[in-house]
C-alpha atoms as a PDB file:
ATOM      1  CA  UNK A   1      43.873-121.397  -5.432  1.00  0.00           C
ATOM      2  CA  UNK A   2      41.141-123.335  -6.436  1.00  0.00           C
ATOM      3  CA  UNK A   3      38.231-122.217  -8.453  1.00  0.00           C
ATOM      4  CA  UNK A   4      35.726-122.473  -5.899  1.00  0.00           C
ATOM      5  CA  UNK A   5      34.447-124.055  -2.429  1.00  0.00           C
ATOM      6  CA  UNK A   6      33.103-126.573  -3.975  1.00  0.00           C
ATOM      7  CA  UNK A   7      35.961-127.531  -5.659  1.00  0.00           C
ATOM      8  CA  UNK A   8      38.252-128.101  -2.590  1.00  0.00           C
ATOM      9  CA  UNK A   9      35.078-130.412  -1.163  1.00  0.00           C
ATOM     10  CA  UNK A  10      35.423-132.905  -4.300  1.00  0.00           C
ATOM     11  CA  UNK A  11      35.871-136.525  -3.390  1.00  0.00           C
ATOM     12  CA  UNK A  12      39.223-138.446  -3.967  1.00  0.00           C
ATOM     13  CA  UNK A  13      38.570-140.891  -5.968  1.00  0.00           C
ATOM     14  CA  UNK A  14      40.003-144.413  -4.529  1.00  0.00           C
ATOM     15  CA  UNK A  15      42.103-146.205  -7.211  1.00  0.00           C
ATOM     16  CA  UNK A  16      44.254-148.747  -7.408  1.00  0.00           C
ATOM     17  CA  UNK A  17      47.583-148.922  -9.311  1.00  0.00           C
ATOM     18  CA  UNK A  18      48.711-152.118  -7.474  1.00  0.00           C
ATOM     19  CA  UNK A  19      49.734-154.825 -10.095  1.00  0.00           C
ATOM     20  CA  UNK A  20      48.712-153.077 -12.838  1.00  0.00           C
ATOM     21  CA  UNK A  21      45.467-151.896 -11.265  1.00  0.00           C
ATOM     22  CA  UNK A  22      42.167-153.296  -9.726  1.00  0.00           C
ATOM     23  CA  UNK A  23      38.600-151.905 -10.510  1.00  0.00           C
ATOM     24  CA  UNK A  24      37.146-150.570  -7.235  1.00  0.00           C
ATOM     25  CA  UNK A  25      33.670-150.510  -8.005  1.00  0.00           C
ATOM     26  CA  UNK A  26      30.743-151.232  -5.605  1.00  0.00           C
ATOM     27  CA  UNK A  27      28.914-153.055  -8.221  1.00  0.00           C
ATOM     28  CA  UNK A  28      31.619-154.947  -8.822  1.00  0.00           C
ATOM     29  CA  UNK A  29      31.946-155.804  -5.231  1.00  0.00           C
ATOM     30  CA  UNK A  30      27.986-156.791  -5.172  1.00  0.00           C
ATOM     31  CA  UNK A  31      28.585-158.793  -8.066  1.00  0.00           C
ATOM     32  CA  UNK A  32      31.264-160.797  -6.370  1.00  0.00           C
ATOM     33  CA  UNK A  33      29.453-161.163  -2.939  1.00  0.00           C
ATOM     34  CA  UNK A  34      29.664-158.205  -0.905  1.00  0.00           C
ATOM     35  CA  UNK A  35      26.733-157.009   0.453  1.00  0.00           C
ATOM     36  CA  UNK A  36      26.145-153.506   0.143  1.00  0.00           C
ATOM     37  CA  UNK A  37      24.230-151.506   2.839  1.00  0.00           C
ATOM     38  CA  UNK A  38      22.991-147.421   3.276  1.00  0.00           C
ATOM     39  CA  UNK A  39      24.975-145.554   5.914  1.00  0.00           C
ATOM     40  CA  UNK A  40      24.663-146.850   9.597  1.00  0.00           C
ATOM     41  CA  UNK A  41      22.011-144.774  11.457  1.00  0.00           C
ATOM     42  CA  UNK A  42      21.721-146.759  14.797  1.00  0.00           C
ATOM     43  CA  UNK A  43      22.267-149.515  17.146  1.00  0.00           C
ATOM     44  CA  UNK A  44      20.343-150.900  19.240  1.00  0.00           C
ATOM     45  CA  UNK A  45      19.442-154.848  20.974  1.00  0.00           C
ATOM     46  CA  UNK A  46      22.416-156.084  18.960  1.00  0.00           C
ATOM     47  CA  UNK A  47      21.116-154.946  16.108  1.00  0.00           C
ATOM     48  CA  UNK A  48      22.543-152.492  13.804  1.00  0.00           C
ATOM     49  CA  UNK A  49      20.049-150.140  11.663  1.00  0.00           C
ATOM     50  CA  UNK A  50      20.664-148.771   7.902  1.00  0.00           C
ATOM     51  CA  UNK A  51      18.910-145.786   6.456  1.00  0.00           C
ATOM     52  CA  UNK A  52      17.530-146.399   2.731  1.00  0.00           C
ATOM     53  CA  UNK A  53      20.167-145.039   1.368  1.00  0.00           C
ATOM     54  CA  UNK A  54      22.330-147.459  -0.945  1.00  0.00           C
ATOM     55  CA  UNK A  55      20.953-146.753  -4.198  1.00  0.00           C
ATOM     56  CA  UNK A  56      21.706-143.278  -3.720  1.00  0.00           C
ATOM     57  CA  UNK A  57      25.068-143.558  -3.027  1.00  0.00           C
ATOM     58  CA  UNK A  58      25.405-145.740  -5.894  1.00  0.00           C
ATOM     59  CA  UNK A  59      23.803-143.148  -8.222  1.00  0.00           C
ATOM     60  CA  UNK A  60      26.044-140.655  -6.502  1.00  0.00           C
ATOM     61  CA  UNK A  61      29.402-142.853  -7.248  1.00  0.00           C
ATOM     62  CA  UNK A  62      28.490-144.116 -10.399  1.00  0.00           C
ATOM     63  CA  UNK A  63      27.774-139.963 -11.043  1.00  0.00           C
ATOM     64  CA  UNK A  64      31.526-139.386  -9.965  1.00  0.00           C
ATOM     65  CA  UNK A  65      33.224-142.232 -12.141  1.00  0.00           C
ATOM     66  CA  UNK A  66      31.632-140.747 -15.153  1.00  0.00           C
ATOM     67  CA  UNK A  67      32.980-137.093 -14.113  1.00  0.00           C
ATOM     68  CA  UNK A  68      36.698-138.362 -12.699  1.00  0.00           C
ATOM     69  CA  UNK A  69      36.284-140.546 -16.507  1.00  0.00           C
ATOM     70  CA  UNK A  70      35.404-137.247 -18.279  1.00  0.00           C
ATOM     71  CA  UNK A  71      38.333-135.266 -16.697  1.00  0.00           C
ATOM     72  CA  UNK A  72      41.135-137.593 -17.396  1.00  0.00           C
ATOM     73  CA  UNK A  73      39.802-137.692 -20.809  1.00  0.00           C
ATOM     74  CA  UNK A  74      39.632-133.848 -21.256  1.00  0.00           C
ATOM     75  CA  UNK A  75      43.349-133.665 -19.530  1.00  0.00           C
ATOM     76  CA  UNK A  76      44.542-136.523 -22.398  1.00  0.00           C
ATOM     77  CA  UNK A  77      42.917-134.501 -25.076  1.00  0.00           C
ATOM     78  CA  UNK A  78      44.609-130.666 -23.709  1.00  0.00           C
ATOM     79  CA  UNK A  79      47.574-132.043 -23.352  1.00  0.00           C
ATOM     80  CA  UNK A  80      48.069-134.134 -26.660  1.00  0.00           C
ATOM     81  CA  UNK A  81      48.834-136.971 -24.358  1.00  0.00           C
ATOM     82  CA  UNK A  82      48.882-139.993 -26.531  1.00  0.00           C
ATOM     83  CA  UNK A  83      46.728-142.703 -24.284  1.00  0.00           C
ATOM     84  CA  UNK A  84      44.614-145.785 -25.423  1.00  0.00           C
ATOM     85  CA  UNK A  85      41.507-145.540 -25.158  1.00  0.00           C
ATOM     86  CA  UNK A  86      39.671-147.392 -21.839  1.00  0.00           C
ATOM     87  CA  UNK A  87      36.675-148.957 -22.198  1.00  0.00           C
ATOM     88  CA  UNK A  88      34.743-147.914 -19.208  1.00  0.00           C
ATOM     89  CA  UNK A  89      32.113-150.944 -18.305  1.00  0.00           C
ATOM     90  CA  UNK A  90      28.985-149.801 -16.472  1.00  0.00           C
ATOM     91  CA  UNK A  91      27.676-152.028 -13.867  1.00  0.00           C
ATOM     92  CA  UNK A  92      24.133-152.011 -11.706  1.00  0.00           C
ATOM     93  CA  UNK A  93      24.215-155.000  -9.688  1.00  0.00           C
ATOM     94  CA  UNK A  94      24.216-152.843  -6.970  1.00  0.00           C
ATOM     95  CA  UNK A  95      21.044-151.554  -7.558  1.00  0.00           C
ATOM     96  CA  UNK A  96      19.641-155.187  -7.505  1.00  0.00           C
ATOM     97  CA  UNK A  97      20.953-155.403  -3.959  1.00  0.00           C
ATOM     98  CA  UNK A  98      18.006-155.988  -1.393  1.00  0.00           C
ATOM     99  CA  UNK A  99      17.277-153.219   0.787  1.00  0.00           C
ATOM    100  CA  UNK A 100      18.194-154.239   4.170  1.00  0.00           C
ATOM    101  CA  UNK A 101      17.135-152.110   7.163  1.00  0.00           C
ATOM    102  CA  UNK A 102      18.144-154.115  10.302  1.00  0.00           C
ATOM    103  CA  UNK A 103      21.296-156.433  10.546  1.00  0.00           C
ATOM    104  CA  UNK A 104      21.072-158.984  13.715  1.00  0.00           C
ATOM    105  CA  UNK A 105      24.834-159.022  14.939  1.00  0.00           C
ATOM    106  CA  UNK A 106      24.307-162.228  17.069  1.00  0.00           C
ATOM    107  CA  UNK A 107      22.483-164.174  14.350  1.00  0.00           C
ATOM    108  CA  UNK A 108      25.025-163.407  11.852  1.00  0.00           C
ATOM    109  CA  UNK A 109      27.963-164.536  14.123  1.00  0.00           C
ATOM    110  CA  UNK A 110      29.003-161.149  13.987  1.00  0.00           C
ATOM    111  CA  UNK A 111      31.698-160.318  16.857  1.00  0.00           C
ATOM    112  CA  UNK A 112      34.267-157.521  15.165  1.00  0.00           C
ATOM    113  CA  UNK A 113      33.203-154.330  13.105  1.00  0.00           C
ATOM    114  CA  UNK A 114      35.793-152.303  11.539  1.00  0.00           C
ATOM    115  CA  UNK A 115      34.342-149.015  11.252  1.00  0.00           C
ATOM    116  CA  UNK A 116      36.253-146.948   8.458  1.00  0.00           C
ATOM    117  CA  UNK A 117      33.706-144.033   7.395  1.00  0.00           C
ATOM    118  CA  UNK A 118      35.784-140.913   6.837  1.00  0.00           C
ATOM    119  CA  UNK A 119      35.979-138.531   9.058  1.00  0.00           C
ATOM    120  CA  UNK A 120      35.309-134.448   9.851  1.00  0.00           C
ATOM    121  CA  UNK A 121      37.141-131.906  11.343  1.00  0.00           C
ATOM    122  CA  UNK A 122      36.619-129.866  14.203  1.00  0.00           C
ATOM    123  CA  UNK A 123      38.368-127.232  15.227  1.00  0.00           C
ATOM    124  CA  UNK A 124      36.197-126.139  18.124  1.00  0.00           C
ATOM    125  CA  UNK A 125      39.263-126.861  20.800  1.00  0.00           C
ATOM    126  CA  UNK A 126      41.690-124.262  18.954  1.00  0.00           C
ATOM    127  CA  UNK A 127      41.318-121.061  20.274  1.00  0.00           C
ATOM    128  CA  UNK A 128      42.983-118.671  17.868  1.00  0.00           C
ATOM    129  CA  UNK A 129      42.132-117.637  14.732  1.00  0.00           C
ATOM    130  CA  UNK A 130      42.727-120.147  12.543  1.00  0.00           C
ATOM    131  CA  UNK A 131      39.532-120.254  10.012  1.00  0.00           C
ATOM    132  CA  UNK A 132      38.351-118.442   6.919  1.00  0.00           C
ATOM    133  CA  UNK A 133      34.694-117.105   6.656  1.00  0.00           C
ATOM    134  CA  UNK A 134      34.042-120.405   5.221  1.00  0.00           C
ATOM    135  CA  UNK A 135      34.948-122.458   7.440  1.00  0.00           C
ATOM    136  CA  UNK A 136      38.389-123.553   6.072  1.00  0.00           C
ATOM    137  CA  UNK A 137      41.662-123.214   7.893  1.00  0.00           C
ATOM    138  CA  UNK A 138      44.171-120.618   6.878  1.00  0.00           C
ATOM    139  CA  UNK A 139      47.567-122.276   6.378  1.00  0.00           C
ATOM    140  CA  UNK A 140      50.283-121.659   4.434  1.00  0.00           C
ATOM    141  CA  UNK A 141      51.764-125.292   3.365  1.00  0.00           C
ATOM    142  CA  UNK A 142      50.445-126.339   6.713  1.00  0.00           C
ATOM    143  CA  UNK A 143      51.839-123.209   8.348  1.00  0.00           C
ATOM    144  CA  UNK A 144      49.015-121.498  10.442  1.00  0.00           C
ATOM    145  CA  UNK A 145      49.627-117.470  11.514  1.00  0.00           C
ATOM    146  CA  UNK A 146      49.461-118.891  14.713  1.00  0.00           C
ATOM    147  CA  UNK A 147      53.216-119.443  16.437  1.00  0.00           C
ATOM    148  CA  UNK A 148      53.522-123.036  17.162  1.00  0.00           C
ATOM    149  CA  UNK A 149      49.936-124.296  15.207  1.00  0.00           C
ATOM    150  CA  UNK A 150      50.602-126.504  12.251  1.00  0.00           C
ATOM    151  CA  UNK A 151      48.508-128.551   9.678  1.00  0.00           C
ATOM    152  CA  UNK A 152      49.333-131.719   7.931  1.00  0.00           C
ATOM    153  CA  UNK A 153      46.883-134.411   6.238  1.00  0.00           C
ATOM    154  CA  UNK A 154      44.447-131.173   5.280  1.00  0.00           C
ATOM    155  CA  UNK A 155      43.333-131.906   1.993  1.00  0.00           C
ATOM    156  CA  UNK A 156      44.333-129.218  -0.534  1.00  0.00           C
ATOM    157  CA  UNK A 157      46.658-127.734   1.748  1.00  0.00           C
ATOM    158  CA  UNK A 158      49.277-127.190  -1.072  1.00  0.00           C
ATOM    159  CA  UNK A 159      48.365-129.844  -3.546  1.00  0.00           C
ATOM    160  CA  UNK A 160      45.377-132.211  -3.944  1.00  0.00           C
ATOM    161  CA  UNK A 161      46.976-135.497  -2.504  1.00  0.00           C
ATOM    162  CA  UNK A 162      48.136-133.725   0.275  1.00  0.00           C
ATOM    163  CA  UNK A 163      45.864-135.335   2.689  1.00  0.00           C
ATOM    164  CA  UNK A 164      47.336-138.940   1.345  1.00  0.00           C
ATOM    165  CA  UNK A 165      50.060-140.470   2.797  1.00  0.00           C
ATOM    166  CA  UNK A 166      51.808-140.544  -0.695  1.00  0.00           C
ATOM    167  CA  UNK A 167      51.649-136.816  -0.558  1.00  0.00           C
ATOM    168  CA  UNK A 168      52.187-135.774   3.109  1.00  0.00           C
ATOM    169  CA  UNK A 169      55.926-135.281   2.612  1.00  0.00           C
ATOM    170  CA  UNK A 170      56.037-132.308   0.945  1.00  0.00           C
ATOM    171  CA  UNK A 171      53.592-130.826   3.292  1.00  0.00           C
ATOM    172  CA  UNK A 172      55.579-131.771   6.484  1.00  0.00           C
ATOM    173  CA  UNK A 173      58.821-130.641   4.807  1.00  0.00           C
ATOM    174  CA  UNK A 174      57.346-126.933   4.790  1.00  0.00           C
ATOM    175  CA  UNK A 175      56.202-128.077   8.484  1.00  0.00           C
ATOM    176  CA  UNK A 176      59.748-129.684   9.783  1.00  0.00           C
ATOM    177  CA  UNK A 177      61.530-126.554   8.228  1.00  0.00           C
ATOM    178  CA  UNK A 178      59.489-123.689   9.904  1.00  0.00           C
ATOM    179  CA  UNK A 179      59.874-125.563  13.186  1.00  0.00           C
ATOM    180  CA  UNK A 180      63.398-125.999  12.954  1.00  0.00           C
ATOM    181  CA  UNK A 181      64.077-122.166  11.740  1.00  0.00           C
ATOM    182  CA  UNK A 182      61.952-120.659  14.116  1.00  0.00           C
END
C-alpha cells in the first residue's frame, strides 16, 4: 500500500551499477557530445519537429536527482547505515544546449531512429472489470479477479522494481503458480 497516487506514479530512477557504476546524467551526456532535444512533436518533409521543451525536462530531472539524493540519504541516516558520504556534482551544460526546433533527417545522413520513449497503458480492449476508480488495475501479485487475466511488468504490482526485468520473477512466480493450481 502506498501512501498515495502520486506515489505509485514516481519515476524510476535509471542507474547504473555496472563496473562499479556510471553517472547517467543528461548534462553529462551534453558535456560529452550528445545533443539534447525537447520531446518529438511531429514529422513532416523529412524533417522531424521538437517542442521547446529541454530545459524543462532538465529542471525536472535535475529536481528528481536531488529528491532520489535526499531519500537515500534519509534511508542511511534511519537506518544507522554506515555509508561514505557522495559528493553529488551538479552540472548545467545542458541548459547551454541550443534550442533546436527542426532536425533535417536527409541533411544529417540520418537513415535509422530508435525510438525508446516509455510507454502507457491501455486497457480499453479488456472488457471486465479490471480497474480501480483511479484508473489503476486491481491485481493481486499480478492476479486479476478476473479467471484467466493476469499482470506482469505493472509497476508496483507487489514491489517497486516489479516492472524491471530484475524484479519480474517474483511477480510471475505468483502468476505461474495460480495458473498451474487453478
Amino acid at each position: 500500500m502506498l501512501p498515495d497516487l502520486q506515489a505509485r506514479s514516481v519515476p524510476i530512477p535509471h542507474l547504473s551499477g555496472k563496473n562499479g557504476g556510471h553517472e547517467i546524467n543528461l548534462h553529462k551526456f551534453c558535456q560529452d557530445g550528445m545533443i539534447l532535444l525537447g520531446h518529438t512533436i511531429g514529422y513532416q518533409a523529412g524533417k522531424l519537429n521538437f517542442a521547446l521543451d529541454l530545459k524543462e525536462n532538465l529542471a525536472k530531472s535535475d529536481k528528481f536527482a536531488v529528491y532520489f539524493c535526499e531519500m537515500v540519504d534519509e534511508y542511511i541516516r534511519k537506518t544507522g547505515i554506515e555509508a561514505p558520504s557522495e559528493e553529488v556534482r551538479f552540472l548545467s551544460d545542458g541548459y547551454h544546449a541550443p534550442d533546436i526546433l527542426e532536425l533535417d533527417l536527409n541533411a544529417e545522413k540520418i537513415s535509422s531512429i530508435i525510438w525508446a520513449r516509455g510507454y502507457s497503458f491501455d486497457f480499453s480492449l479488456v472488457r471486465c472489470p479490471l480497474l480501480d476508480p483511479n484508473g489503476i488495475p486491481i491485481a493481486n501479485h499480478g492476479i486479476t479477479q478476473s479467471p484467466g487475466l493476469y499482470l506482469l511488468g505493472m509497476p508496483w504490482m507487489n514491489k517497486m522494481r516489479s516492472s524491471f526485468l530484475i524484479g519480474i520473477d517474483e511477480s510471475a512466480q505468483y502468476v505461474a503458480e495460480d495458473i498451474c493450481y487453478k
